[in-house]
Protein backbone atom coordinates (compact mmCIF):
# COMPACT_ATOMS: atom_id res chain seq x y z
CA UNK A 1 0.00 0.00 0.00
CA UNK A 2 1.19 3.47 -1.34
CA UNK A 3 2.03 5.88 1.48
CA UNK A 4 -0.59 8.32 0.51
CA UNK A 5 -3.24 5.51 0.39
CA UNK A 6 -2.48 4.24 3.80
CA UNK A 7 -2.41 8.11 5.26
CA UNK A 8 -5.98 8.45 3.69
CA UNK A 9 -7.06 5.74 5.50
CA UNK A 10 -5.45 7.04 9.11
CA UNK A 11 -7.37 10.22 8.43
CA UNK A 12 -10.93 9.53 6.47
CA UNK A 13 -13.76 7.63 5.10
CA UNK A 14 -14.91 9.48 2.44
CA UNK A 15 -18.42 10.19 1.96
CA UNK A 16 -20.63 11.65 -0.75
CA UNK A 17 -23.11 13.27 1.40
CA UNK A 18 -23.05 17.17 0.79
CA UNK A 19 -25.13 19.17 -1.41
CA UNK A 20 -23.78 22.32 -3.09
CA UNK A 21 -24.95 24.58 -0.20
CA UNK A 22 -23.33 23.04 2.25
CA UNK A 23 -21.33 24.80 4.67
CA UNK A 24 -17.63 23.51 4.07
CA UNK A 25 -16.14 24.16 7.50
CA UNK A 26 -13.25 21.87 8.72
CA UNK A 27 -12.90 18.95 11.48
CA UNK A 28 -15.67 17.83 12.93
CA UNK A 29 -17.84 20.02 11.05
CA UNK A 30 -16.25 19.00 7.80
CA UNK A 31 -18.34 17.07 5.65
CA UNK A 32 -16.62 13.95 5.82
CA UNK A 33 -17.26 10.75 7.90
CA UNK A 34 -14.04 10.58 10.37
CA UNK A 35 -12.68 7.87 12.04
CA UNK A 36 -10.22 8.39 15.21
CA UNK A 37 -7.03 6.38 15.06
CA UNK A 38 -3.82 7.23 16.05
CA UNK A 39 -1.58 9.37 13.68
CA UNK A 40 2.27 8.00 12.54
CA UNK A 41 4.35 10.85 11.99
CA UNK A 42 6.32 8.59 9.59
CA UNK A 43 2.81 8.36 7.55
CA UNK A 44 2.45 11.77 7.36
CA UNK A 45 5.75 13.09 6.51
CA UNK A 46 5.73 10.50 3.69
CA UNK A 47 2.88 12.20 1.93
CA UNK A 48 3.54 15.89 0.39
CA UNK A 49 1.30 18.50 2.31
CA UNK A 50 -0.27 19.82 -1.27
CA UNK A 51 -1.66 15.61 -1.11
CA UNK A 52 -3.25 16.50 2.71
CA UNK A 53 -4.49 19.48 1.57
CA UNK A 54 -6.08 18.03 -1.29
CA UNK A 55 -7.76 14.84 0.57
CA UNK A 56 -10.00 17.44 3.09
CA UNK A 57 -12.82 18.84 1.01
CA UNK A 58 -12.11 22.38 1.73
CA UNK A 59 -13.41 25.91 -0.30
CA UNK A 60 -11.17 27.20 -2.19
CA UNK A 61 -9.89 29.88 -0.18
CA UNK A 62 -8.92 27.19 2.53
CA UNK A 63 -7.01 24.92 0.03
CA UNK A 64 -4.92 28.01 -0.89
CA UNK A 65 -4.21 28.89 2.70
CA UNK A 66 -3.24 24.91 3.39
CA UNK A 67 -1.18 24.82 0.44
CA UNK A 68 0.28 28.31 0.86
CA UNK A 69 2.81 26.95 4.20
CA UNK A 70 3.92 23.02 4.26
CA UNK A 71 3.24 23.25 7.83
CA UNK A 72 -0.52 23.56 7.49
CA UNK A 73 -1.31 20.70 6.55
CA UNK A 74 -0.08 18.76 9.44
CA UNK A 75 -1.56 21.15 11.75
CA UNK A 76 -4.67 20.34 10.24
CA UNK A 77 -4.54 16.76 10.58
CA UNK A 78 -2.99 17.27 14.10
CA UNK A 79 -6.64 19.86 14.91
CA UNK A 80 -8.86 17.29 13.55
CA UNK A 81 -7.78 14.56 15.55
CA UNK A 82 -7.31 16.11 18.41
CA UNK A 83 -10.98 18.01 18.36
CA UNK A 84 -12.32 14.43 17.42
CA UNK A 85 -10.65 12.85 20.76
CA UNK A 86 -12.14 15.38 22.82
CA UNK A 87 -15.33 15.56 22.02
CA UNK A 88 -15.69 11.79 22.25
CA UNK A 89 -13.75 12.03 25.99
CA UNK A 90 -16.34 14.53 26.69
CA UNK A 91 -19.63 12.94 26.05
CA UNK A 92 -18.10 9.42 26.60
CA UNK A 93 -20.86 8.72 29.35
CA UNK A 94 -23.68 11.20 27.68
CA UNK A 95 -26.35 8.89 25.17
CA UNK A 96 -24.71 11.50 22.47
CA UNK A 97 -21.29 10.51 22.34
CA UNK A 98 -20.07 12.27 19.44
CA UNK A 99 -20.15 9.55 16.93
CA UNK A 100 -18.02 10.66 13.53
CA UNK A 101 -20.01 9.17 10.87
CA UNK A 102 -23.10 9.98 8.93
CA UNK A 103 -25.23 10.48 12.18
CA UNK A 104 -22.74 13.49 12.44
CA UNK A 105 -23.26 15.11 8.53
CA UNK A 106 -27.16 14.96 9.34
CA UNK A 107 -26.45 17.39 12.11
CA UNK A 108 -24.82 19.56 9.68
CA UNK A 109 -26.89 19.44 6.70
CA UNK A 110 -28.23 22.82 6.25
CA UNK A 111 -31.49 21.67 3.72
CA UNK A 112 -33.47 18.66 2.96
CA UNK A 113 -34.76 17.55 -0.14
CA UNK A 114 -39.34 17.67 0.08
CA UNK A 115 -40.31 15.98 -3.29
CA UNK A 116 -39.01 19.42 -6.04
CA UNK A 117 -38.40 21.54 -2.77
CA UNK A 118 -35.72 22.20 -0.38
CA UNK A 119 -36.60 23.02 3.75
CA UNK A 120 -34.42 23.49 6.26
CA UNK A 121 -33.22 20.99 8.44
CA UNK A 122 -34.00 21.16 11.95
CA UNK A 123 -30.96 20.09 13.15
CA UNK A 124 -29.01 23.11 15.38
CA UNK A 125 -28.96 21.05 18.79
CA UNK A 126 -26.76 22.04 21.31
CA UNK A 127 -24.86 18.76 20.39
CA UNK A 128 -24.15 20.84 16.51
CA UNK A 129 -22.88 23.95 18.85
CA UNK A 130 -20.38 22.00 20.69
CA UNK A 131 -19.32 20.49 17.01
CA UNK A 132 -18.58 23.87 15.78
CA UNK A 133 -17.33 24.89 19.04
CA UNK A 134 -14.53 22.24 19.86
CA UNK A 135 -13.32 21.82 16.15
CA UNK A 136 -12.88 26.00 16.07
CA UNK A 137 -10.92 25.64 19.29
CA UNK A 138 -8.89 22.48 18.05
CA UNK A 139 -7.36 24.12 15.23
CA UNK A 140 -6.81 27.55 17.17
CA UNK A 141 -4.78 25.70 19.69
CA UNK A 142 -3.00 23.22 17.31
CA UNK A 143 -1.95 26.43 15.27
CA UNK A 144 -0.36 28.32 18.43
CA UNK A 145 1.57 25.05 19.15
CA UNK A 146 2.35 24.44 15.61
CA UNK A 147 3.96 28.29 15.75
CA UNK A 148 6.22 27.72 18.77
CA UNK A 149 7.36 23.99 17.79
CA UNK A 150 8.41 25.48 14.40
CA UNK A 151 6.16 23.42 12.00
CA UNK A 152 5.32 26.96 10.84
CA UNK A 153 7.11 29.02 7.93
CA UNK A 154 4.75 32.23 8.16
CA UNK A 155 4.60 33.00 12.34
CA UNK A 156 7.45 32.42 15.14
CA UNK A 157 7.33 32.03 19.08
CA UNK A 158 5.23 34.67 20.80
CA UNK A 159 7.22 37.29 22.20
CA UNK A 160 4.62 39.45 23.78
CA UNK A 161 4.61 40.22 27.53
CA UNK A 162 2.85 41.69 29.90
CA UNK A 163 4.95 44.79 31.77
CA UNK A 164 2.53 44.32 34.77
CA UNK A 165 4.18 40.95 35.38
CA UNK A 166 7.42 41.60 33.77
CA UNK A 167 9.58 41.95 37.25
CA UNK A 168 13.28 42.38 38.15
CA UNK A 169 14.05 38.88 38.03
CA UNK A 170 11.77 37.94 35.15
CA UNK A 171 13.65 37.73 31.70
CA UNK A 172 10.87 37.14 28.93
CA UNK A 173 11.92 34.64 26.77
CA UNK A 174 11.61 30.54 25.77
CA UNK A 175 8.90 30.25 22.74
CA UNK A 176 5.26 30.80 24.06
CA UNK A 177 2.78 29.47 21.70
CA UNK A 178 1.82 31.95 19.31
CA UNK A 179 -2.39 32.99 20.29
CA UNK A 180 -1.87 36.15 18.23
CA UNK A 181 -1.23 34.38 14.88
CA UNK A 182 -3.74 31.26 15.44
CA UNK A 183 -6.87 33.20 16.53
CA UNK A 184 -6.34 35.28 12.77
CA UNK A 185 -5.51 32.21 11.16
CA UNK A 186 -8.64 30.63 12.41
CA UNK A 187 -10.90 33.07 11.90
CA UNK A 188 -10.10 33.68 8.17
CA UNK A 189 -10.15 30.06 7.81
CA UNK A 190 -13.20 29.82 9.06
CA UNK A 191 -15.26 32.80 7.63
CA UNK A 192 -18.20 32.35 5.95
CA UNK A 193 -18.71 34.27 2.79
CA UNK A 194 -22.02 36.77 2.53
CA UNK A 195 -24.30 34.88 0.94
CA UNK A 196 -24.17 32.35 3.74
CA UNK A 197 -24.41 34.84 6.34
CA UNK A 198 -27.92 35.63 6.50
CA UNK A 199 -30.61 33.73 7.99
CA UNK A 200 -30.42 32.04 11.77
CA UNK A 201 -28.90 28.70 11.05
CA UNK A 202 -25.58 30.30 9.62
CA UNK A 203 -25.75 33.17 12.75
CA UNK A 204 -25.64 30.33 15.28
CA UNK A 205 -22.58 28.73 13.36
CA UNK A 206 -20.73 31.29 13.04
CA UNK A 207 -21.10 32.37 16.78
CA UNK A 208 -20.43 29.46 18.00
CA UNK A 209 -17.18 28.84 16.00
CA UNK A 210 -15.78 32.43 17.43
CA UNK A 211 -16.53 31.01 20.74
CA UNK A 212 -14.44 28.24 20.04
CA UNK A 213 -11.59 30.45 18.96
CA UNK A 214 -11.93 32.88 22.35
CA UNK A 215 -12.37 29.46 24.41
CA UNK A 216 -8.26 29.12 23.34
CA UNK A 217 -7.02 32.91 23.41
CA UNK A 218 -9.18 34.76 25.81
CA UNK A 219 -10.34 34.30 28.99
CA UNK A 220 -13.08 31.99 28.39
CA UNK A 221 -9.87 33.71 28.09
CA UNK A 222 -6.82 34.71 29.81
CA UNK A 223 -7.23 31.61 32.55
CA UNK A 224 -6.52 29.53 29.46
CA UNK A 225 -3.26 30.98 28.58
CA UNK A 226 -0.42 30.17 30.92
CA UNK A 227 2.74 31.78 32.07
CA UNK A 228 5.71 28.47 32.34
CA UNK A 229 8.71 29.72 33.56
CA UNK A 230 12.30 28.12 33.66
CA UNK A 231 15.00 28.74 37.01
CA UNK A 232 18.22 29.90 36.44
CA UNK A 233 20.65 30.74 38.97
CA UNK A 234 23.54 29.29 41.74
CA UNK A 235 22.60 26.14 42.71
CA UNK A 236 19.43 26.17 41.27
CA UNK A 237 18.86 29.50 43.26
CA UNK A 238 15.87 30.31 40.79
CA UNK A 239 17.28 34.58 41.42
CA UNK A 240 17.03 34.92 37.51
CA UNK A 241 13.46 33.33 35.63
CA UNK A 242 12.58 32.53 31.84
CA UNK A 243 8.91 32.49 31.34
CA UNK A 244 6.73 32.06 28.28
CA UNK A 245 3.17 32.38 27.99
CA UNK A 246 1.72 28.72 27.13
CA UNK A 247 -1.65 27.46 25.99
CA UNK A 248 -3.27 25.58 28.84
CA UNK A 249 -3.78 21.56 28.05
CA UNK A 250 -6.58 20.93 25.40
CA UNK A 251 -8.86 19.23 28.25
CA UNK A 252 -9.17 22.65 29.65
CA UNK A 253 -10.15 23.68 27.20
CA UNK A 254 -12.78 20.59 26.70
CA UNK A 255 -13.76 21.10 29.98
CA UNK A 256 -14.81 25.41 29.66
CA UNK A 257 -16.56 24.40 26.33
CA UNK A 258 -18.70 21.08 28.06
CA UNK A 259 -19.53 23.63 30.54
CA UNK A 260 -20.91 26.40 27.93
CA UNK A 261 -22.79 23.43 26.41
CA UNK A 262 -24.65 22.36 29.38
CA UNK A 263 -25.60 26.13 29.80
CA UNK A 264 -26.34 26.87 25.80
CA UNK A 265 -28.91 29.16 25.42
CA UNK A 266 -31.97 28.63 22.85
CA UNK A 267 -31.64 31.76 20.63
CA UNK A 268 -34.49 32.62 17.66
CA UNK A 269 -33.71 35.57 15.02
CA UNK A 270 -35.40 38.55 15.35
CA UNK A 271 -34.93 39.83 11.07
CA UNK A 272 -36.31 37.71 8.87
CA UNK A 273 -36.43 40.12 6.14
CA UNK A 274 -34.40 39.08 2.89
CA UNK A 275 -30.78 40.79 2.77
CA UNK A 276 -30.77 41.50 6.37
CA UNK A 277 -28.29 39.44 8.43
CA UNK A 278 -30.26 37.02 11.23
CA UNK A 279 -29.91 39.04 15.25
CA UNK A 280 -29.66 36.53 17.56
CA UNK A 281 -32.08 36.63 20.82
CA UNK A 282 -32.90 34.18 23.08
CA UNK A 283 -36.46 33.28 23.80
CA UNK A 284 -38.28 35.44 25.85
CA UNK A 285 -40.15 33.59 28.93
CA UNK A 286 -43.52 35.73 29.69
CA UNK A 287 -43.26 39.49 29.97
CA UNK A 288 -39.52 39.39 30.02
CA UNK A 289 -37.75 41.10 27.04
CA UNK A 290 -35.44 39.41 24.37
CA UNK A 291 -31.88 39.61 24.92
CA UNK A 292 -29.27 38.51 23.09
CA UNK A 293 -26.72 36.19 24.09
CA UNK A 294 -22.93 37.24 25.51
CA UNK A 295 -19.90 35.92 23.32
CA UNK A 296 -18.96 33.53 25.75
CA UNK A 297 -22.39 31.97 25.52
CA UNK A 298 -22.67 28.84 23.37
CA UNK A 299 -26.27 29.16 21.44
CA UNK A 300 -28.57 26.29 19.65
CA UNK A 301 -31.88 26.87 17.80
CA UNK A 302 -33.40 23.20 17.89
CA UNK A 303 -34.14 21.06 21.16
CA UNK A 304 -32.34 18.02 20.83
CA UNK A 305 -34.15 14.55 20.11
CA UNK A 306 -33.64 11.75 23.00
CA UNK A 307 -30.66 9.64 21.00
CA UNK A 308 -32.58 6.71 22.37
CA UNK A 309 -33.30 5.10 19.27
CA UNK A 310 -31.59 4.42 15.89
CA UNK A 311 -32.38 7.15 13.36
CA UNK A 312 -30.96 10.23 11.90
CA UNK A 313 -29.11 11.61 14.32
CA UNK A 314 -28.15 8.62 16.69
CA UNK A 315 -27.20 4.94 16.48
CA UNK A 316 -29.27 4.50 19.32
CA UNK A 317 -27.67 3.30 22.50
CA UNK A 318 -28.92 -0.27 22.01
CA UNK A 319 -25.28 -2.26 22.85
CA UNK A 320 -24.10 0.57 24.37
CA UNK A 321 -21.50 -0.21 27.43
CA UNK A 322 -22.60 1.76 30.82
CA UNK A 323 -21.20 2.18 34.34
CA UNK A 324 -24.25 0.45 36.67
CA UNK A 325 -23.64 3.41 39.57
CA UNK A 326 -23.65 6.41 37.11
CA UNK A 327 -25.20 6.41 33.99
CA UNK A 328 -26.75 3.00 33.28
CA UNK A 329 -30.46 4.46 33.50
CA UNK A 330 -29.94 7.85 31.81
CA UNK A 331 -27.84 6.29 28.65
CA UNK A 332 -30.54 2.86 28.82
CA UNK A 333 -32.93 5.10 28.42
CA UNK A 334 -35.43 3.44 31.11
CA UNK A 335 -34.63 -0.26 28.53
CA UNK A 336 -32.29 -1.74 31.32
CA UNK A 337 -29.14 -3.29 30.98
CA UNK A 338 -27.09 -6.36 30.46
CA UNK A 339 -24.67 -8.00 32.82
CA UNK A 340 -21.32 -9.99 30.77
CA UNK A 341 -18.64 -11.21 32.67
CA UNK A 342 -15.29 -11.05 30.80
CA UNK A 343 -11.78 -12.15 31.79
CA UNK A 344 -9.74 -9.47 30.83
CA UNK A 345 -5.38 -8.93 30.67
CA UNK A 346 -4.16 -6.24 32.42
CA UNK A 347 -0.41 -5.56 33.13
CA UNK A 348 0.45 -6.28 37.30
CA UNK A 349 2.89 -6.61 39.47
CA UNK A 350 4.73 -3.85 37.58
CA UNK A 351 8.50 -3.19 38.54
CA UNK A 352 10.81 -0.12 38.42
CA UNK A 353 14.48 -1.45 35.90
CA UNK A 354 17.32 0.38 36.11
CA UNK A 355 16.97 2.94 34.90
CA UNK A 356 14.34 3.45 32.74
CA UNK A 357 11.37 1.29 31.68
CA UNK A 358 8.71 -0.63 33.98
CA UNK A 359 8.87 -4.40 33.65
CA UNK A 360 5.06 -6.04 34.25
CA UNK A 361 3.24 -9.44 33.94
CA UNK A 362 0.32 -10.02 32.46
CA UNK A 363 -2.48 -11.35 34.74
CA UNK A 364 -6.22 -12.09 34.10
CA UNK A 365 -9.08 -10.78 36.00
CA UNK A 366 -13.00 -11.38 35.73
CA UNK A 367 -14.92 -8.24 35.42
CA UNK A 368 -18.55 -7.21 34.99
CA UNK A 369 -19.03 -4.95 32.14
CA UNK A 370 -23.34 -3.82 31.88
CA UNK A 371 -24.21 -3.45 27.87
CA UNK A 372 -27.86 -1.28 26.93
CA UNK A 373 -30.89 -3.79 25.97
């Protein structure tokens, strides 16, 4: 098998699911079925980045920015993979557990073919914010990494500071990860063009894949960026510090943007009028006046179906494994639950060898895993 054919398959199963007006985003909201398995480095510096670029089925403008620096590519890769992992590690226990495949594109498709006609979908759950959300932030943060590890011809290290914290025995200096660079990146990557723009769905998407970008630069903001510094001095003295500003683990950044989704706020438009570009509110409860929502809120139009049963959003959570103290009843939906017993290997009696690898045997236990009726 041809390099290029076996990176293809580390990366994608292709699909021909999107119509014309689809929205052609990137990661998780790309239009391709994904699959999540781990990435060689050997694979992927074996294929020429105009190839990666090439396999994603990107606009045009996004092509020529992949193609434009050989580093992109593998930054994209490295964001799609990453946004992928954490999404499933996220709703791991949830009956949504951000499946890749076609369930996915139906939560993306913007219309739906009625006989001659065209409607559109229902299909903004929160579940499609936290899509557009975590795939945003993915690439922002692979792209300040990519900067400061060098993959990157076009940007360098950060060398910003801040002269509130910049003391006596501070020298600024190491490589922070570049936020400056990867917010514009993402952004212009990103952008919609006009005629998208206008009505609610394409509001909502757009919002929430800023919030994804300040989730990594900001303070959703500046508690996400952190300040590593290095000792220097007699005998480890630490008089004299090198610090660098850092991007906080990915999980953080998981974390802030599965807390945003259990808060999202159900917004409706308040222009419908042709030409005009869709206001966001939220829905207004009684008397109480429409507001719109804050930046740092993650919005959704449509309330979410149960993801019970098979159909076109879920696979149904029929099979599904569960923990029987936590989430057995919520992810059975009410069905009950299974009891297997398995013997399973699992490395024991693990020892310390000089001076650096752990030595283990391999030793069977019985465990109960509980499976979904």
């Amino acid at each position: 098998m041809s390099p290029a054919s076996c990176l293809l398959g580390v990366l994608l199963l292709w699909d021909l699911m999107p119509g014309p007006d689809a929205l052609s985003y990137f990661g998780l909201t790309g239009r391709e079925p994904l699959m999540v398995l781990p990435l060689g480095v050997d694979d992927i510096n074996a294929l020429p980045p105009v190839k990666i670029c090439e396999s994603f089925k990107l606009k045009r403008k996004q092509r020529r920015m992949c193609k434009r620096d050989a580093g992109v590519a593998e930054t994209l890769v490295e964001a799609m993979h990453m946004s992928a992992r954490e999404c499933q590690h996220q709703f791991h226990h949830e009956r949504w557990n951000c499946t890749l495949g076609k369930t996915r594109l139906n939560m993306l498709k913007r219309d739906v073919a009625e006989g001659r006609k065209r409607s559109r979908e229902r299909n903004r759950f929160k579940e499609t914010a936290f899509l557009y959300a975590i795939s945003s932030s993915g690439l922002t943060h692979a792209l300040g990494r990519a900067c400061s590890s060098g993959k990157l011809e076009r940007c360098t290290c950060d060398e910003s500071f801040n002269d509130i914290d910049n003391r006596e025995t501070w020298l600024w200096g190491g490589c922070g990860d570049n936020l400056k660079y990867s917010r514009k990146f993402a952004r212009q990557f990103l952008s919609m063009n006009k005629a998208e723009e206008q009505d609610l769905r394409a509001a909502v998407d757009r919002h929430n894949t800023n919030l994804g970008i300040r989730s990594v630069t900001y303070q959703v903001v500046r508690s996400r960026v952190k300040t590593t510094c290095k000792c220097h001095g007699v005998s480890g003295s630490c008089s004299v510090q090198t610090c660098w500003r850092q991007l906080a683990p990915f999980h953080e950044i998981g974390d802030v943007l599965k807390n945003k989704y259990e808060k999202a706020m159900k917004v409706v438009s308040m222009t419908n009028g042709a030409g005009e570009r869709a206001q966001l509110m939220n829905e207004p409860v009684g008397n109480e006046a429409p507001k719109g929502p804050k930046n740092n809120d993650m919005v959704f139009v449509d309330e979410s179906p149960s993801y019970c049963k098979k159909g076109k959003y879920s696979y149904g959570t029929r099979g599904r494994i569960c923990d029987k103290e936590k989430n057995c009843d919520s992810i059975c939906c009410g069905r009950g639950h299974n009891t297997q017993s398995l013997i399973i290997k699992r490395p024991c009696q693990c020892q310390v060898k000089w001076c650096c690898y752990v030595e283990c045997k391999e030793c069977n236990t019985r465990e109960e895993i509980y499976m979904c009726k």
